[in-house]
Every structure is written in C-alpha cells, then in structure tokens.
PDB file of N, CA and C in Angstrom:
ATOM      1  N   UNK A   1     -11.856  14.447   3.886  1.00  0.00           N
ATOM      2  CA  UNK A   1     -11.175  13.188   4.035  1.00  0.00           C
ATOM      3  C   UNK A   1     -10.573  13.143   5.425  1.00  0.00           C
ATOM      4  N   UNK A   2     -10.715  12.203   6.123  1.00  0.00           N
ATOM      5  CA  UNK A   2     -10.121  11.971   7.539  1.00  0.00           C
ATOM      6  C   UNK A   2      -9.166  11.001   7.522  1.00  0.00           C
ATOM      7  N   UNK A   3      -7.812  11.170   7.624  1.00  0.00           N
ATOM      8  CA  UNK A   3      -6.675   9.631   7.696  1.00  0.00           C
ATOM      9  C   UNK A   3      -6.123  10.143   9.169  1.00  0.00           C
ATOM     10  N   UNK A   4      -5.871   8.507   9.486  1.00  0.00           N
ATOM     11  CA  UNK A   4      -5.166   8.251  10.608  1.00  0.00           C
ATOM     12  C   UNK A   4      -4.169   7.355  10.133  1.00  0.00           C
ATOM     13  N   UNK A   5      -2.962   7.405  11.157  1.00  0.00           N
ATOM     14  CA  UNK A   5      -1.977   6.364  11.002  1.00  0.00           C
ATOM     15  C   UNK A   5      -2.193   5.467  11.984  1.00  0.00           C
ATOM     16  N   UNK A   6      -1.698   4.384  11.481  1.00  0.00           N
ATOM     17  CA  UNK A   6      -1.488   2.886  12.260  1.00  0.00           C
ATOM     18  C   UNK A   6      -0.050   2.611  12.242  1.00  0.00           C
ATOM     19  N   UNK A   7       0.992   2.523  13.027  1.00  0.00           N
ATOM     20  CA  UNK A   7       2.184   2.302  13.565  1.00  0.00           C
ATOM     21  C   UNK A   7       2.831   1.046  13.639  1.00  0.00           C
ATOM     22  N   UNK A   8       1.952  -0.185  12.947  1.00  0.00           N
ATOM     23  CA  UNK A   8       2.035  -1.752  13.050  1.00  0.00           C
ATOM     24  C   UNK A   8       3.586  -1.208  11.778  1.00  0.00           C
ATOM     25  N   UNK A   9       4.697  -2.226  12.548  1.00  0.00           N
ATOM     26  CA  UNK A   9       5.371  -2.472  11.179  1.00  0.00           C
ATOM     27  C   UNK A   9       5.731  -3.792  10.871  1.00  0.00           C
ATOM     28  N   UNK A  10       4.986  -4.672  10.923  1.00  0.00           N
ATOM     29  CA  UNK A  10       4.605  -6.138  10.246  1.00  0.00           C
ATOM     30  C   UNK A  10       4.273  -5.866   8.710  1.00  0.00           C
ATOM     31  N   UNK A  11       5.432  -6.076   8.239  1.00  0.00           N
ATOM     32  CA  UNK A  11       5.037  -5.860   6.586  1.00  0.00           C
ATOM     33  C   UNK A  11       4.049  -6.712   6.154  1.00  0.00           C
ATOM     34  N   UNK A  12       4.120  -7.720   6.078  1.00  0.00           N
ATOM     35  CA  UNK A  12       3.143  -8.790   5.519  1.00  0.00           C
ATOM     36  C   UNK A  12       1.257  -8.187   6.367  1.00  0.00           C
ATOM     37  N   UNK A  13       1.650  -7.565   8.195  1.00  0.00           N
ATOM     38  CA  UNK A  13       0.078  -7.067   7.949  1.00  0.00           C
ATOM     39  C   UNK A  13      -0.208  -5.464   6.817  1.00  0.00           C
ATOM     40  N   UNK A  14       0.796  -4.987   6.671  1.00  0.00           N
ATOM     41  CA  UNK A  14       0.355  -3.894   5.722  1.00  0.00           C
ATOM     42  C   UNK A  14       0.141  -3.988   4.412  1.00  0.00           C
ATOM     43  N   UNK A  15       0.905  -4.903   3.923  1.00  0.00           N
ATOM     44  CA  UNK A  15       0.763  -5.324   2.702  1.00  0.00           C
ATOM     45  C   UNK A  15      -0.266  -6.473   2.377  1.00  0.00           C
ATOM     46  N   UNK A  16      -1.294  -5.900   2.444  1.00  0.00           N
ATOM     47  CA  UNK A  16      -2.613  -6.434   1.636  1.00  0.00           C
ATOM     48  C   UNK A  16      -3.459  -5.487   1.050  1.00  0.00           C
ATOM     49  N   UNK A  17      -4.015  -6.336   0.096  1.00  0.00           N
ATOM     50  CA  UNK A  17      -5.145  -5.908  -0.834  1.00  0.00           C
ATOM     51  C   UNK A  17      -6.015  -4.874  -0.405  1.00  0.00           C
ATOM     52  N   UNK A  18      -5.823  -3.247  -0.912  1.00  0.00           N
ATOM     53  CA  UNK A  18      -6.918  -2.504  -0.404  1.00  0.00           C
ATOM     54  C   UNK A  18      -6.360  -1.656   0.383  1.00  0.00           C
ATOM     55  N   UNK A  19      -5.139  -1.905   1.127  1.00  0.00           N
ATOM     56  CA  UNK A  19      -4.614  -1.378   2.318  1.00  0.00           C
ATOM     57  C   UNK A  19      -4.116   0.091   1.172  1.00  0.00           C
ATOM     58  N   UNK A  20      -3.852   1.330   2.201  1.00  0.00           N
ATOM     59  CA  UNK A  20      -2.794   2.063   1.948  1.00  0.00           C
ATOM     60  C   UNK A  20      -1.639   2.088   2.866  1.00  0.00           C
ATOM     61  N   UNK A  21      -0.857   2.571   2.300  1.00  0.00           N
ATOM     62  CA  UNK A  21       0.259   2.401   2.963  1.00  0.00           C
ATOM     63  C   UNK A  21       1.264   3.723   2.702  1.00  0.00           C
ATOM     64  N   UNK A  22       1.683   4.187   3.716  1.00  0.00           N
ATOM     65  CA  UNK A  22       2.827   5.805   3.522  1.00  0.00           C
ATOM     66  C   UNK A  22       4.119   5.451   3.750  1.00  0.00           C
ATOM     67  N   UNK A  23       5.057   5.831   2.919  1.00  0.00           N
ATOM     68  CA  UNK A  23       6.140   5.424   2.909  1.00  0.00           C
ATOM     69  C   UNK A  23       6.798   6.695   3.555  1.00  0.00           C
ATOM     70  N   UNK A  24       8.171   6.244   3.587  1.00  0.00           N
ATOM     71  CA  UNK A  24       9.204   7.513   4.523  1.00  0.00           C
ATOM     72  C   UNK A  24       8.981   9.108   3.323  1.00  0.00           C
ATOM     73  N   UNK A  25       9.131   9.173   2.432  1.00  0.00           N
ATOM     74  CA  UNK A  25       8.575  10.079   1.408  1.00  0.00           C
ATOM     75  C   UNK A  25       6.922  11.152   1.991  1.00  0.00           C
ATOM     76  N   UNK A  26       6.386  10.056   2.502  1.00  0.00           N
ATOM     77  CA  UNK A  26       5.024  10.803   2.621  1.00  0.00           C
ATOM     78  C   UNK A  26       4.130  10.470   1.503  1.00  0.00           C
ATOM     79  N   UNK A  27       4.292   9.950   0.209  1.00  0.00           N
ATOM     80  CA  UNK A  27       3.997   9.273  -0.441  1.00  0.00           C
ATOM     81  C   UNK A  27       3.183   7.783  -0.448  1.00  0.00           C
ATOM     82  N   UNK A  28       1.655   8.468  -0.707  1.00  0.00           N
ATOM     83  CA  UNK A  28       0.789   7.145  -0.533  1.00  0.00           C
ATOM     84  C   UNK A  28       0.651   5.667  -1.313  1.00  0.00           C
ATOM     85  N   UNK A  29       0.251   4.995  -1.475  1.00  0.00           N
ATOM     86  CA  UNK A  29       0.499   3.928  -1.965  1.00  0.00           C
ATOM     87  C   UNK A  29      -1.010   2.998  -1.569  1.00  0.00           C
ATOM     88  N   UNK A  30      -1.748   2.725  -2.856  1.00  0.00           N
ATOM     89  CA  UNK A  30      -3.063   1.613  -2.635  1.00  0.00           C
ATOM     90  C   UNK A  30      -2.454   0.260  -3.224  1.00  0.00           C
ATOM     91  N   UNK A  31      -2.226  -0.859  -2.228  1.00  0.00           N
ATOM     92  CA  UNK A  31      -2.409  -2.082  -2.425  1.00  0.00           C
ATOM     93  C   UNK A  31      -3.392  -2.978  -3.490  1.00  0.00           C
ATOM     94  N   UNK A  32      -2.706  -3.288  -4.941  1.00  0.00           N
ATOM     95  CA  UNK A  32      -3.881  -3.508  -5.481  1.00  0.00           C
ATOM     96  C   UNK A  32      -3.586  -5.149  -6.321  1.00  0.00           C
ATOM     97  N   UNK A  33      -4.656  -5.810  -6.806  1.00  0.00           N
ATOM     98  CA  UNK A  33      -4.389  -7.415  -7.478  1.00  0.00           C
ATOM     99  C   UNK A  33      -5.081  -8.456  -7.662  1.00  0.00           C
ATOM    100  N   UNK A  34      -5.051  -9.458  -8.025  1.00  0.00           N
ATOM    101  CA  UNK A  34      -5.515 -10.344  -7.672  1.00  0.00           C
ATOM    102  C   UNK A  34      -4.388 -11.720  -7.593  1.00  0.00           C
ATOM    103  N   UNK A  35      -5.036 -12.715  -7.490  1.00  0.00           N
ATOM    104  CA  UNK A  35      -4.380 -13.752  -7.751  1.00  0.00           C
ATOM    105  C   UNK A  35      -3.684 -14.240  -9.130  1.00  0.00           C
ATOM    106  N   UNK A  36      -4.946 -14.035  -9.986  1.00  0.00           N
ATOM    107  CA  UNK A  36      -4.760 -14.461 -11.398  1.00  0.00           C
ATOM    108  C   UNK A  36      -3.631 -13.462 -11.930  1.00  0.00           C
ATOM    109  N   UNK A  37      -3.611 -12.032 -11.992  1.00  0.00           N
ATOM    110  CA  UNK A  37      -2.864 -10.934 -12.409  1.00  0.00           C
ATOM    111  C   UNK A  37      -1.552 -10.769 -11.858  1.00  0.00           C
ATOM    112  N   UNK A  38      -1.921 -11.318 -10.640  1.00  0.00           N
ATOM    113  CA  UNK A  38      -0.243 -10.549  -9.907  1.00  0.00           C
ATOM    114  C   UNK A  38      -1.320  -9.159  -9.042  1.00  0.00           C
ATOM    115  N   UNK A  39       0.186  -8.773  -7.907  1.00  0.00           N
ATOM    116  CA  UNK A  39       0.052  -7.591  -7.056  1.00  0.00           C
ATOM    117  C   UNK A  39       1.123  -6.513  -7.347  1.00  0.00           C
ATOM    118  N   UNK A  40       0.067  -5.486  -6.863  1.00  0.00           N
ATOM    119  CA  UNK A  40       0.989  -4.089  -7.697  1.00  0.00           C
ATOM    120  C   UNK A  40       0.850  -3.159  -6.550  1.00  0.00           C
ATOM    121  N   UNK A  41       0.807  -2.076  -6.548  1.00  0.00           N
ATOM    122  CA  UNK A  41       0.635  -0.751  -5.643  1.00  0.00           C
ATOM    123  C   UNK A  41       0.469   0.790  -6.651  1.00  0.00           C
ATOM    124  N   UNK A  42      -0.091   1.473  -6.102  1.00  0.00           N
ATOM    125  CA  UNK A  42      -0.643   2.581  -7.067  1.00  0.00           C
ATOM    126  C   UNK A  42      -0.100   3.606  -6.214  1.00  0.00           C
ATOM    127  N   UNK A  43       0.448   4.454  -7.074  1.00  0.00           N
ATOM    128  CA  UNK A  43       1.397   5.641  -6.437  1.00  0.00           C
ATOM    129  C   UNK A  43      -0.119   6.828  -6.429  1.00  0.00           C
ATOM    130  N   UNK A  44      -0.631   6.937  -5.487  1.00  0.00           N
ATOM    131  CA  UNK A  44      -1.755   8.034  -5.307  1.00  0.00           C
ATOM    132  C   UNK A  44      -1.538   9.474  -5.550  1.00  0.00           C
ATOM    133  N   UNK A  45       0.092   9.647  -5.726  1.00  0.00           N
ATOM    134  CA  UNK A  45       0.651  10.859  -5.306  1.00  0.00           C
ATOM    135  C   UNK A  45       0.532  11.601  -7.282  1.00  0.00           C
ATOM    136  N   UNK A  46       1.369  10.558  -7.891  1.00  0.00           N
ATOM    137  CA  UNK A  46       1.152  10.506  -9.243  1.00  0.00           C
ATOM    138  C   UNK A  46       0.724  10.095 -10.334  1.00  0.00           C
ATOM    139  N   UNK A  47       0.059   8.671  -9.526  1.00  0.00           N
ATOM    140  CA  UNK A  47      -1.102   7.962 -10.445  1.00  0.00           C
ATOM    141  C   UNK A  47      -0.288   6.707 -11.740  1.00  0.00           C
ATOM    142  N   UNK A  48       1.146   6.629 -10.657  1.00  0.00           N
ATOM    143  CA  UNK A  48       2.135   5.620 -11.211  1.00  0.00           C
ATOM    144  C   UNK A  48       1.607   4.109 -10.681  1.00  0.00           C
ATOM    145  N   UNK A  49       1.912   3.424 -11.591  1.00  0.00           N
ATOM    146  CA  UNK A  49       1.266   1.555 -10.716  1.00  0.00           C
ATOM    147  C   UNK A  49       3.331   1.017 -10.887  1.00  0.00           C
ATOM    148  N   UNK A  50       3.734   0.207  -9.727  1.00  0.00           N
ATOM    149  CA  UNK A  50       4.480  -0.380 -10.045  1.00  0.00           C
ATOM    150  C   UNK A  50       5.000  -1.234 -10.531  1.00  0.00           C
ATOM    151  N   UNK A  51       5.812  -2.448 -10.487  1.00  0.00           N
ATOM    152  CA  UNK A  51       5.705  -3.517 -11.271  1.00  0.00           C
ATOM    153  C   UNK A  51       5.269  -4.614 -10.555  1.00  0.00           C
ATOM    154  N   UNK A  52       4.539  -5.850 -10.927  1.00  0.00           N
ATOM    155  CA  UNK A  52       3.626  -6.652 -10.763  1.00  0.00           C
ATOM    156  C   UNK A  52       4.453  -7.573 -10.004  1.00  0.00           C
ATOM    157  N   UNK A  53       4.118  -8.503  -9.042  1.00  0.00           N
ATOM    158  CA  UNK A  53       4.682  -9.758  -8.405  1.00  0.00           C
ATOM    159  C   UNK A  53       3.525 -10.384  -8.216  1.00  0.00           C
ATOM    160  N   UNK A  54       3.962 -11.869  -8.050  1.00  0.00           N
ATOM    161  CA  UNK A  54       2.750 -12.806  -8.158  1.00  0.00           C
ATOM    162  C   UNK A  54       2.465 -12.820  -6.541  1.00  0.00           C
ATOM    163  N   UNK A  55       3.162 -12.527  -5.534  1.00  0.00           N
ATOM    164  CA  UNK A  55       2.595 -12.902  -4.410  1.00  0.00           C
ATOM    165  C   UNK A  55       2.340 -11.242  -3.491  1.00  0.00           C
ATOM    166  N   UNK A  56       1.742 -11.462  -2.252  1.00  0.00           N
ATOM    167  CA  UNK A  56       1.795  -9.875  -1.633  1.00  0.00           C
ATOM    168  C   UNK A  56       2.988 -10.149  -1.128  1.00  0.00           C
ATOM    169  N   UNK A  57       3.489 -10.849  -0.650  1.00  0.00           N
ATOM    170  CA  UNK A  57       5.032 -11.439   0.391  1.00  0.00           C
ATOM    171  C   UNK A  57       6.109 -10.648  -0.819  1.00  0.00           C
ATOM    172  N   UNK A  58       6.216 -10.941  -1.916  1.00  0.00           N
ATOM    173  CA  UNK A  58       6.742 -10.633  -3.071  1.00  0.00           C
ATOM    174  C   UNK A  58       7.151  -9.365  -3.181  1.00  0.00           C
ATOM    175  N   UNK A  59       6.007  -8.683  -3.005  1.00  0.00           N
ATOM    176  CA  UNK A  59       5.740  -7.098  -3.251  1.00  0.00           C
ATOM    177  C   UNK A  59       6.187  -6.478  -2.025  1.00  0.00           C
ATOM    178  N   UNK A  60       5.343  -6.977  -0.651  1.00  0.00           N
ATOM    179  CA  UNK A  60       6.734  -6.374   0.471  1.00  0.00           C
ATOM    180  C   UNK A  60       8.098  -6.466   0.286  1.00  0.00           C
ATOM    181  N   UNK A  61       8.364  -7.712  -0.188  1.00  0.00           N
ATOM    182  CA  UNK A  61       9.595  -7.851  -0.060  1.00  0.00           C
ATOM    183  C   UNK A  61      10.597  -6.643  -1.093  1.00  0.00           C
ATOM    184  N   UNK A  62      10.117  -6.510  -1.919  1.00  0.00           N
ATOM    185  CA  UNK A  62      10.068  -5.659  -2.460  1.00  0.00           C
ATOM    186  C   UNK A  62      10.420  -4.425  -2.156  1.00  0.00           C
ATOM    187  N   UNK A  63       9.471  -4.160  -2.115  1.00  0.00           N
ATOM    188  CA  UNK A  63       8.887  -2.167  -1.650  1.00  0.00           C
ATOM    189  C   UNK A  63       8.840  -2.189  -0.700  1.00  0.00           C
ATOM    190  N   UNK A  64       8.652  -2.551   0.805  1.00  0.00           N
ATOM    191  CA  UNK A  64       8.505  -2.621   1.803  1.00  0.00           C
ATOM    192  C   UNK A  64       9.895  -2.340   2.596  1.00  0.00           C
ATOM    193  N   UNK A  65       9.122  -0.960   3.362  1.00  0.00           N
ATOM    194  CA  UNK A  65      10.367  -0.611   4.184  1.00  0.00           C
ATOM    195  C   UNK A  65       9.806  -0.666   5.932  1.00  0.00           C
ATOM    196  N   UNK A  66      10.526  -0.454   6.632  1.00  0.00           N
ATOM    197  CA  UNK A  66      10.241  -0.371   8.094  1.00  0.00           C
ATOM    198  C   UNK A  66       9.719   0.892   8.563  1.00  0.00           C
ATOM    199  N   UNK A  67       9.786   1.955   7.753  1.00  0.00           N
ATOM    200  CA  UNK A  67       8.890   3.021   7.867  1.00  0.00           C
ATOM    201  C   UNK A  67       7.883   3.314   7.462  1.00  0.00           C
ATOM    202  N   UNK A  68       7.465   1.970   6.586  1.00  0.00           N
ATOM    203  CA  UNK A  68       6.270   2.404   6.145  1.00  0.00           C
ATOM    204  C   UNK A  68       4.934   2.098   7.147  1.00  0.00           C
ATOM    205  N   UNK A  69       4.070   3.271   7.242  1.00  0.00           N
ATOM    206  CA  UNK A  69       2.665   3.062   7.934  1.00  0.00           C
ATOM    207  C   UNK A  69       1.418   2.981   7.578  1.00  0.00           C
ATOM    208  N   UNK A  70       0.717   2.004   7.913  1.00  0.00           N
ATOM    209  CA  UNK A  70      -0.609   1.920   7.338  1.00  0.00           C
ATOM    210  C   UNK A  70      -1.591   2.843   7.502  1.00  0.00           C
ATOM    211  N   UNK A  71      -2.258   3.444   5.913  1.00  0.00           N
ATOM    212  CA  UNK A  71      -3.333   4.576   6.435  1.00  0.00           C
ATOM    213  C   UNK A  71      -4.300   4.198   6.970  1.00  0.00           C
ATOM    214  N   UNK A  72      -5.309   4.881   7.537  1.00  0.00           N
ATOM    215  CA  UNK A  72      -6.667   4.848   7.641  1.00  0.00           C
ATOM    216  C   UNK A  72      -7.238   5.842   6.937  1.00  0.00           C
ATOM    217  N   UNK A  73      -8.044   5.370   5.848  1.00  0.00           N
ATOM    218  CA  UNK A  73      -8.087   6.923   4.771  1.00  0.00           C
ATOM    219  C   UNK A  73      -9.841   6.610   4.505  1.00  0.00           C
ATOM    220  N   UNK A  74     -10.740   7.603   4.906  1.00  0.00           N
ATOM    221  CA  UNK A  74     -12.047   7.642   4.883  1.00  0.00           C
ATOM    222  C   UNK A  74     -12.522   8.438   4.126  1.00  0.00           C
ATOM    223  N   UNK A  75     -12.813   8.792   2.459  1.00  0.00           N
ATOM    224  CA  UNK A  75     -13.156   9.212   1.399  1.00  0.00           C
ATOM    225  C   UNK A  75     -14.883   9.187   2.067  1.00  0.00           C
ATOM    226  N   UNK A  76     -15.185  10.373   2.063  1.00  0.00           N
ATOM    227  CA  UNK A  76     -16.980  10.926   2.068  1.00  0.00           C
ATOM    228  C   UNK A  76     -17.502  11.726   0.847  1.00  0.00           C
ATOM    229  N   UNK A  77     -18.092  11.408   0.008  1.00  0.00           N
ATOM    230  CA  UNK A  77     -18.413  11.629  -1.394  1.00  0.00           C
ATOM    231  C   UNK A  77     -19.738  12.335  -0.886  1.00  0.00           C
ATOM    232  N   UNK A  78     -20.271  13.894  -1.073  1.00  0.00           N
ATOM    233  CA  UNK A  78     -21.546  14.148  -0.896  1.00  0.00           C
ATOM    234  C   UNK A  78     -21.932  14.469  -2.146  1.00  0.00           C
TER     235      UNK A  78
END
C-alpha cells in the first residue's frame, strides 16, 4: 500500500465521497453515502461507521477538524 498526504485544509474539499481523511489521532476515516441515505465516515482503524447527516457540509461540520489531512491511499491487490 502506498499513502501520501495532502495538506489542503478546506474541509468541504476533504470531505467528499470516497475521500480518506486522517485525523489528529492518526486515525483513518473513508467518506461514505449517498444522497438518498445520508453521509457517514468509516473508522478504518476499527471498522466503526458514525452517525449519518443528510449533507457532506453536515458531516464536516461535524467531525471536521483543521488537522485533518487528506489521504492518498493506493490498495494493489495481486
């Protein structure tokens, strides 16, 4: 697995669908949802989902801290 960090702290660009995201913890986090369901985040570390908000703005607002950084996380399955 190869991750890089990205240093953007524009919550609203980290917080989208798909994104990961590392919080001050070190603790990963996958961006996950839809429209119809609501948006959540998946604790990668323990395989916890949090609680649901209808918007991503919602969910930053939320969970979203100023330390958090966006991964670059490249999974190679042979």
């Amino acid at each position: 697995m190869k991750i890089n960090f990205d240093r953007r702290h524009d919550l609203k660009d980290l917080y989208q669908v798909g994104n990961v995201i590392r919080d001050y913890t070190n603790t990963l986090y996958l961006i996950v949802g839809n429209v119809e369901d609501g948006y959540a985040m998946v604790n990668l570390t323990n395989n916890s989902v949090t609680e649901k908000t209808n918007t991503l703005e919602e969910l930053a607002d939320l969970y979203g801290e100023d330390e958090d950084v966006l991964v670059n996380a490249e999974i190679n399955v042979f």
